[in-house]
Protein backbone atom coordinates (compact mmCIF):
# COMPACT_ATOMS: atom_id res chain seq x y z
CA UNK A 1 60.86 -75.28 -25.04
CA UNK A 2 64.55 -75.30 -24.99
CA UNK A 3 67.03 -74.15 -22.35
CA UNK A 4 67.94 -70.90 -24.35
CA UNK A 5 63.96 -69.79 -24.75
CA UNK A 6 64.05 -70.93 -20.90
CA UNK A 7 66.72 -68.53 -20.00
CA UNK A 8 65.44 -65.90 -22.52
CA UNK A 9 62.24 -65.18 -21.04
CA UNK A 10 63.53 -65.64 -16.98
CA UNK A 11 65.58 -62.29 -18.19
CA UNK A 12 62.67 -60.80 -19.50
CA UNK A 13 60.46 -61.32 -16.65
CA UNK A 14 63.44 -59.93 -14.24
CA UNK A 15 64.19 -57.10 -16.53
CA UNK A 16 59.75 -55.93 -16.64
CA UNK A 17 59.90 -56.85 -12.84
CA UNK A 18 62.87 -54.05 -12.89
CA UNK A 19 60.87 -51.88 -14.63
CA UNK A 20 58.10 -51.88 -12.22
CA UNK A 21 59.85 -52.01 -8.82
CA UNK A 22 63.24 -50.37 -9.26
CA UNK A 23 62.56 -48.11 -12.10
CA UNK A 24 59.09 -46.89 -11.03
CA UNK A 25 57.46 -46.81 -14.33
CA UNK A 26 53.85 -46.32 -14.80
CA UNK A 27 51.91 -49.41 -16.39
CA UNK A 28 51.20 -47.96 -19.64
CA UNK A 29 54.87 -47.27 -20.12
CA UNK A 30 56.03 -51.57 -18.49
CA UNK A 31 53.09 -52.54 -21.18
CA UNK A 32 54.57 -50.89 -23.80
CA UNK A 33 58.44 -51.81 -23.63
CA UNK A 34 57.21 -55.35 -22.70
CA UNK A 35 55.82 -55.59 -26.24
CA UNK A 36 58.88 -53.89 -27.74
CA UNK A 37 60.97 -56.20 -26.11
CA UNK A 38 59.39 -59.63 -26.91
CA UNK A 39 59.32 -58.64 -30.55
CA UNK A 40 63.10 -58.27 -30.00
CA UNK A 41 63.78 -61.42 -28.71
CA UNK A 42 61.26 -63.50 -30.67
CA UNK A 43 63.01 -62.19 -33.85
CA UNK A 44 66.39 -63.18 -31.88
CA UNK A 45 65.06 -66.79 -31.59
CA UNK A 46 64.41 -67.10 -34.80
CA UNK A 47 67.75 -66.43 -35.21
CA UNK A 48 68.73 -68.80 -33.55
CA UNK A 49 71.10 -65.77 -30.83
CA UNK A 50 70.88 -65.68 -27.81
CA UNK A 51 70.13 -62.59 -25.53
CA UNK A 52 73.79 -62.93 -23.75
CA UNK A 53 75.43 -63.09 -27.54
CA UNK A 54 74.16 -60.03 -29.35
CA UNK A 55 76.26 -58.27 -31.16
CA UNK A 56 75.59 -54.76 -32.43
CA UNK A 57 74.50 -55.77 -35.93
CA UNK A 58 71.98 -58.62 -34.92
CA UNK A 59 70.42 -55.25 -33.22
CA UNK A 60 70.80 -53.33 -36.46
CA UNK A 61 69.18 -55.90 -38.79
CA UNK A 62 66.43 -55.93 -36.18
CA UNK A 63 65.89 -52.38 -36.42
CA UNK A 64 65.91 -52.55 -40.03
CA UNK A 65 63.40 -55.58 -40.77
CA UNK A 66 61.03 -53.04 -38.66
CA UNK A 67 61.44 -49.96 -40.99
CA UNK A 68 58.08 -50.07 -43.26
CA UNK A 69 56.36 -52.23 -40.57
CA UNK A 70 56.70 -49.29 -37.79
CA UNK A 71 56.35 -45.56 -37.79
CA UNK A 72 59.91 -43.79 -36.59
CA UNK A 73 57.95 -43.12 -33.33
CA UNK A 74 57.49 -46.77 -32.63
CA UNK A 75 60.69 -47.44 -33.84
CA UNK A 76 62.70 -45.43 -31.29
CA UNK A 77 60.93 -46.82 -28.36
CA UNK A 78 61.44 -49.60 -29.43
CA UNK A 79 65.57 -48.20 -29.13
CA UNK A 80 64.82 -47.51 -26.08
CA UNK A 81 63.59 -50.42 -24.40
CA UNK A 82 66.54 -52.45 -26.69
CA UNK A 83 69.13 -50.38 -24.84
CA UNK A 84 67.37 -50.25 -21.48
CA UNK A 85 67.17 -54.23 -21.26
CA UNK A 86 71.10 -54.30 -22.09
CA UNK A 87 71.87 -51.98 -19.32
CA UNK A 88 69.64 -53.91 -17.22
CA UNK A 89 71.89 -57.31 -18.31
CA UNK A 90 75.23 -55.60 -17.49
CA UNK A 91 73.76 -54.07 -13.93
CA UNK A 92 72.93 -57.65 -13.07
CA UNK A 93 76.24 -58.71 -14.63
CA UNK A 94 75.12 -61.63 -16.75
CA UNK A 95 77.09 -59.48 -19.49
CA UNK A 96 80.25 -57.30 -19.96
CA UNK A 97 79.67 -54.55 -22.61
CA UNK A 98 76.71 -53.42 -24.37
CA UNK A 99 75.94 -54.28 -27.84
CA UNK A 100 73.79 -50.79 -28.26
CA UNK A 101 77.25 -48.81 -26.50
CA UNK A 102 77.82 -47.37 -30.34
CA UNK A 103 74.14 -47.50 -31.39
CA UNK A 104 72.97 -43.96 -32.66
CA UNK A 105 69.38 -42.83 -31.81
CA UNK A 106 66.71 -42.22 -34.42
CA UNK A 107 66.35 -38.91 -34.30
CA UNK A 108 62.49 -37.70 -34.40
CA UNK A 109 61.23 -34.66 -36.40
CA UNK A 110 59.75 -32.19 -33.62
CA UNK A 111 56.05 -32.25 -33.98
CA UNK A 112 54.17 -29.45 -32.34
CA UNK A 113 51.24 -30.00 -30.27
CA UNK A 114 47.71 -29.28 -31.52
CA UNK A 115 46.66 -26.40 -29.48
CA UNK A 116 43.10 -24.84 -29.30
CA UNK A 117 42.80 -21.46 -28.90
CA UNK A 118 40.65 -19.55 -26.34
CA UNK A 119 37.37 -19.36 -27.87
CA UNK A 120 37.29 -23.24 -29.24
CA UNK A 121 38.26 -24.14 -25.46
CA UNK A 122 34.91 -22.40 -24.59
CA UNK A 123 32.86 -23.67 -26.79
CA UNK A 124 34.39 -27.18 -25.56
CA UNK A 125 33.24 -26.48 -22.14
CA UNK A 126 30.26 -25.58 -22.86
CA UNK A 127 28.64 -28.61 -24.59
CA UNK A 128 27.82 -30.63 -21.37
CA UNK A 129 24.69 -30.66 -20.28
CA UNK A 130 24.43 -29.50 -16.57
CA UNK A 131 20.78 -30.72 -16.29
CA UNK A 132 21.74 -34.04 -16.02
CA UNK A 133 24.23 -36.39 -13.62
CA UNK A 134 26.01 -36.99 -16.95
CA UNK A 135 26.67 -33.73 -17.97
CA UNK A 136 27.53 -32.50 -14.56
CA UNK A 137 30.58 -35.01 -14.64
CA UNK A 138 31.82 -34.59 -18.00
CA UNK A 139 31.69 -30.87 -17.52
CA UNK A 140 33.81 -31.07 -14.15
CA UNK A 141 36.35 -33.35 -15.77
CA UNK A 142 36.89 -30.92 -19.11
CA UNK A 143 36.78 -27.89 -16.23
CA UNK A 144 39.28 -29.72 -14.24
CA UNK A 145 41.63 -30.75 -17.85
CA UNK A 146 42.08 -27.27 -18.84
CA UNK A 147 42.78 -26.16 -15.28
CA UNK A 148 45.21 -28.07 -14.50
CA UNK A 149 46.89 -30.07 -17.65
CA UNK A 150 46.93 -32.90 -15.91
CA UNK A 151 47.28 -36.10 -18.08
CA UNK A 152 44.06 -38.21 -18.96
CA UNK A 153 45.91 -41.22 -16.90
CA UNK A 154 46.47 -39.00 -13.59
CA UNK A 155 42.78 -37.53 -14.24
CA UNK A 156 40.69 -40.65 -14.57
CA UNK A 157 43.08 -41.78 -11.58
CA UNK A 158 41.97 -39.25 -9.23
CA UNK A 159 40.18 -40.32 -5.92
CA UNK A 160 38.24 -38.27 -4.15
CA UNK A 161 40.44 -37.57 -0.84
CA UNK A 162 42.90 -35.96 -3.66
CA UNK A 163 40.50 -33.19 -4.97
CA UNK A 164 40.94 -30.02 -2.35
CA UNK A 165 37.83 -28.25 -3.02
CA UNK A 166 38.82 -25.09 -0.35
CA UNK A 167 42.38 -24.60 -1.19
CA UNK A 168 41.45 -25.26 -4.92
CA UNK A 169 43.88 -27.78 -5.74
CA UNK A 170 44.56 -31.52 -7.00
CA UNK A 171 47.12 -33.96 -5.75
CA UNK A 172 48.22 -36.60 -8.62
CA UNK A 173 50.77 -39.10 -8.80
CA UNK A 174 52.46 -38.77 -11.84
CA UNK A 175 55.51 -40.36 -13.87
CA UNK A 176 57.76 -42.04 -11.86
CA UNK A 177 55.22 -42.22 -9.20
CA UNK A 178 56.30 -38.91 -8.00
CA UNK A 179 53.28 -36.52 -6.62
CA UNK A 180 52.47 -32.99 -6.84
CA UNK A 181 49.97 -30.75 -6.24
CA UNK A 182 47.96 -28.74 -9.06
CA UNK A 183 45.84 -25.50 -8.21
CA UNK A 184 42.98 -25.24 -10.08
CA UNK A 185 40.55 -22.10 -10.70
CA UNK A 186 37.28 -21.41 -9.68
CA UNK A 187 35.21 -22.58 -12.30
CA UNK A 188 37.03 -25.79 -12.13
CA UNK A 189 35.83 -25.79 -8.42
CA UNK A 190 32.48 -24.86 -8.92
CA UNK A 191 31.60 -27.57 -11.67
CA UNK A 192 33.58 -30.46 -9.34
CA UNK A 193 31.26 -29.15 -6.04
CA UNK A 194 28.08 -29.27 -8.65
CA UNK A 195 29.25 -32.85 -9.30
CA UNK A 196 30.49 -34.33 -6.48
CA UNK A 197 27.36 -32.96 -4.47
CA UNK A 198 24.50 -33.70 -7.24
CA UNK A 199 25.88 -35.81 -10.09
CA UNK A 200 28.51 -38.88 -8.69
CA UNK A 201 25.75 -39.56 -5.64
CA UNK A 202 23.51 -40.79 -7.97
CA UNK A 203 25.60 -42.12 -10.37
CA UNK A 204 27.58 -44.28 -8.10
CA UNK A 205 23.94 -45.65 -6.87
CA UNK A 206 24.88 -46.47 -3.10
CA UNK A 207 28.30 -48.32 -4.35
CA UNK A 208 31.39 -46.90 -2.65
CA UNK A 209 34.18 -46.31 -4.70
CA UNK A 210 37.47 -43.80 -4.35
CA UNK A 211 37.75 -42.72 -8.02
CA UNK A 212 36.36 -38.86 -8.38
CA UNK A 213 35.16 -39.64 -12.01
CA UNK A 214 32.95 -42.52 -12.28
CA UNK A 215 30.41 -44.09 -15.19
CA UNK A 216 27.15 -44.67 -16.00
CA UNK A 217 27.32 -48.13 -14.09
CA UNK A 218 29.52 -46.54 -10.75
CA UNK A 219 32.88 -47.81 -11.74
CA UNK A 220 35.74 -45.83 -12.34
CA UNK A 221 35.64 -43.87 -15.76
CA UNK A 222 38.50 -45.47 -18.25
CA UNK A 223 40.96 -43.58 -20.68
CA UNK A 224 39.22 -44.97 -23.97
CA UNK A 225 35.14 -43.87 -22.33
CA UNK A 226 36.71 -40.44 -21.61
CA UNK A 227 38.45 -40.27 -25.28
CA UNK A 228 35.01 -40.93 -26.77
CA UNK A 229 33.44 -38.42 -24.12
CA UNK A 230 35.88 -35.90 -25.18
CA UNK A 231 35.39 -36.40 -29.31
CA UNK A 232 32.06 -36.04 -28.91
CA UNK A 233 32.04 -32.77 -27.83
CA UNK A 234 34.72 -31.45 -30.03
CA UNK A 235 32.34 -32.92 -33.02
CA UNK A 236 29.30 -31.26 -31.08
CA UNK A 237 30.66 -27.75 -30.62
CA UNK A 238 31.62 -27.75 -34.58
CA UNK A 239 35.57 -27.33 -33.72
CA UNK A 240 37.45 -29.02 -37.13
CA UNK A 241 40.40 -29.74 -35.40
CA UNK A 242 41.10 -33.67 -33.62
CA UNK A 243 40.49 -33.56 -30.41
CA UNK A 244 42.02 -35.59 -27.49
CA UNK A 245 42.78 -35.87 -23.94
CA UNK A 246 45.96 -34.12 -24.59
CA UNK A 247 44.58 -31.59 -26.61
CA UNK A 248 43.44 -29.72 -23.31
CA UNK A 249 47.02 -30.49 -21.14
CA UNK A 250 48.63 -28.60 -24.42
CA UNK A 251 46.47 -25.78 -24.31
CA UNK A 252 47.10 -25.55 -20.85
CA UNK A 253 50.73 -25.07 -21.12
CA UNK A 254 50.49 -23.19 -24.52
CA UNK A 255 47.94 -20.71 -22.71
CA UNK A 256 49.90 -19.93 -19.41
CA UNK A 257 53.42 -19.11 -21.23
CA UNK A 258 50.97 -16.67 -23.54
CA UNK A 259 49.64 -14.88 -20.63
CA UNK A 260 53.63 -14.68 -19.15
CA UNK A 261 53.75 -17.64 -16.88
CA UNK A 262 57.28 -18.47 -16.41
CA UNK A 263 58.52 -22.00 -17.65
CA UNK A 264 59.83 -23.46 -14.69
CA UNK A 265 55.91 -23.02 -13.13
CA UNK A 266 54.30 -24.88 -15.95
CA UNK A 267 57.16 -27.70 -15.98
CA UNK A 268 56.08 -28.10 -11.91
CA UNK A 269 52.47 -28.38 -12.74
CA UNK A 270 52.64 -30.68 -15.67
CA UNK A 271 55.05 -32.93 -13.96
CA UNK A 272 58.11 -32.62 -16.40
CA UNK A 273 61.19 -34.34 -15.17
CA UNK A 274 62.91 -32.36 -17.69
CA UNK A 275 62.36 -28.29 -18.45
CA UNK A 276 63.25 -29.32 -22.19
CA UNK A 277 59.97 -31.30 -22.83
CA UNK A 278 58.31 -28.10 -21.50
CA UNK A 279 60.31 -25.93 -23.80
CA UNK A 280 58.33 -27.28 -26.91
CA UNK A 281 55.27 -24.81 -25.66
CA UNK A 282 57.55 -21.90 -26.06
CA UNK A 283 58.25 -22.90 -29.70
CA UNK A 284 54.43 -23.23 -30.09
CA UNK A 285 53.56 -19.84 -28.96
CA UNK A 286 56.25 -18.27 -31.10
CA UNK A 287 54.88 -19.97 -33.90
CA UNK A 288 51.54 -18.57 -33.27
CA UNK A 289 52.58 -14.85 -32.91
CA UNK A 290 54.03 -15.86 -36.60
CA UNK A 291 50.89 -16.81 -37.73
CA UNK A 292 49.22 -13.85 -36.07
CA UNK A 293 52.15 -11.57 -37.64
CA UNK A 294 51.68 -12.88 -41.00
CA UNK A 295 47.66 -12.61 -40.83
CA UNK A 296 47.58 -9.02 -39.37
CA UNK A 297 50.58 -6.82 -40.38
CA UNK A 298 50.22 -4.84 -42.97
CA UNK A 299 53.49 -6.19 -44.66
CA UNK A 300 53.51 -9.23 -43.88
């Protein structure tokens, strides 16, 4: 290995170990621009540049040899780490001026959020079976979903000191490792006392564990079993529409502006950093009162 791939990678590990420690980022996110960035500078070796020596159109022709290989969404984190990493460089002063200073970001089409509307959210909650230790769980963690939007990351994260089953809330750390506390509703309650008393006992099997939401074997439940949980039920209860984790945080949101939440609230409880990410709900429900407009008026 030569002194340049040397030096190139002892600047990657410093700028993921930045990521982590200084920055705060959760895991998911560090994995993510990790893989970003080592794409990056394995197509810079090739190249035969060095980190410290990139100019603004070895970044360009980068982001071009990914266009066809990458979806724009992939492409413009990938942006994002790129520019990141250079900050990172000039913070630690190992360069001057940053070659991404003039670089213009891809600007993504605004997608809006599947959202499922009351009566598909019902018949959601009502596929698991609460007979069994199984069903008990699944059916408090799709209670606990739509009552609080939390993400599937914080919810399979939970431990059981965070649930507060008499003041009816959950405490989650979120992005940025900053906490906050959720309320959740009644039925949420009742279906996590129903499990926590009757179902997780016996699952766990006399193994102690922290997480709330744990498997068949007594280890904590992970994103991809819940995803599967989740699908199943959507195919089950006959809804058309793909559904996901996330499917249940938007309908969360989309369902508390609807009944006249204000914005701010829902940005608290779904642990925005910024009110505009939270502003895409109000777009969704005015695009819904379109739809309901257009179906129902008589001149449409």
């Amino acid at each position: 290995m030569t002194s340049r791939n040397n030096q190139t990678y002892i600047l990657a590990d410093q700028f993921i170990n930045h990521l982590r420690v200084e920055r705060g980022l959760s895991d998911n996110t560090i994995q993510s621009y990790s893989r970003d960035l080592i794409r990056f500078l394995g197509h810079l070796d090739k190249e035969g540049v060095s980190p410290l020596k990139t100019t603004r159109k070895d970044i360009t022709d980068y982001i071009e040899s990914l266009e066809g290989s990458l979806g724009l969404r992939s492409i413009t984190r990938a942006i994002s780490a790129i520019k990141m990493f250079f900050r990172f460089l000039i913070n630690e002063g190992k360069i001057t001026d940053s070659p991404t200073r003039l670089l213009e970001s891809i600007k993504l089409p605004r997608r809006l959020p599947d959202i499922l509307s009351g009566e598909e959210v019902n018949m959601l909650l009502a596929q698991p079976d609460p007979s069994n230790n199984l069903g008990l769980r699944d059916k408090a963690m799709l209670e606990l979903l739509y009552a609080t939007g939390l993400r599937v990351s914080e919810l399979i994260g939970l431990h059981v000191v965070n649930v507060n089953l008499e003041a009816g809330h959950v405490r989650t750390v979120g992005k940025g490792s900053k906490e906050r506390m959720v309320p959740m509703g009644e039925k949420a309650r009742d279906a996590l006392k129903s499990y926590l008393y009757n179902g997780r006992p016996s699952l766990l099997r006399n193994k102690n564990s922290q997480s709330l939401f744990v498997n068949s074997r007594g280890k904590q439940m992970s994103r991809q079993g819940f995803w599967k949980i989740i699908r199943r039920y959507g195919i089950i209860a006959g809804i058309k529409k793909t559904i996901t984790p996330h499917s249940l945080r938007h309908s969360f949101a989309s369902h508390l502006l609807e009944g006249g939440a204000d914005l701010r609230s829902v940005q608290v409880m779904l642990g925005h950093a910024d009110i505009s990410t939270t502003q895409i709900y109000t777009h969704v429900s005015r695009e819904r009162l379109k739809q309901v407009h257009e179906k129902y008026h008589p001149r449409p």
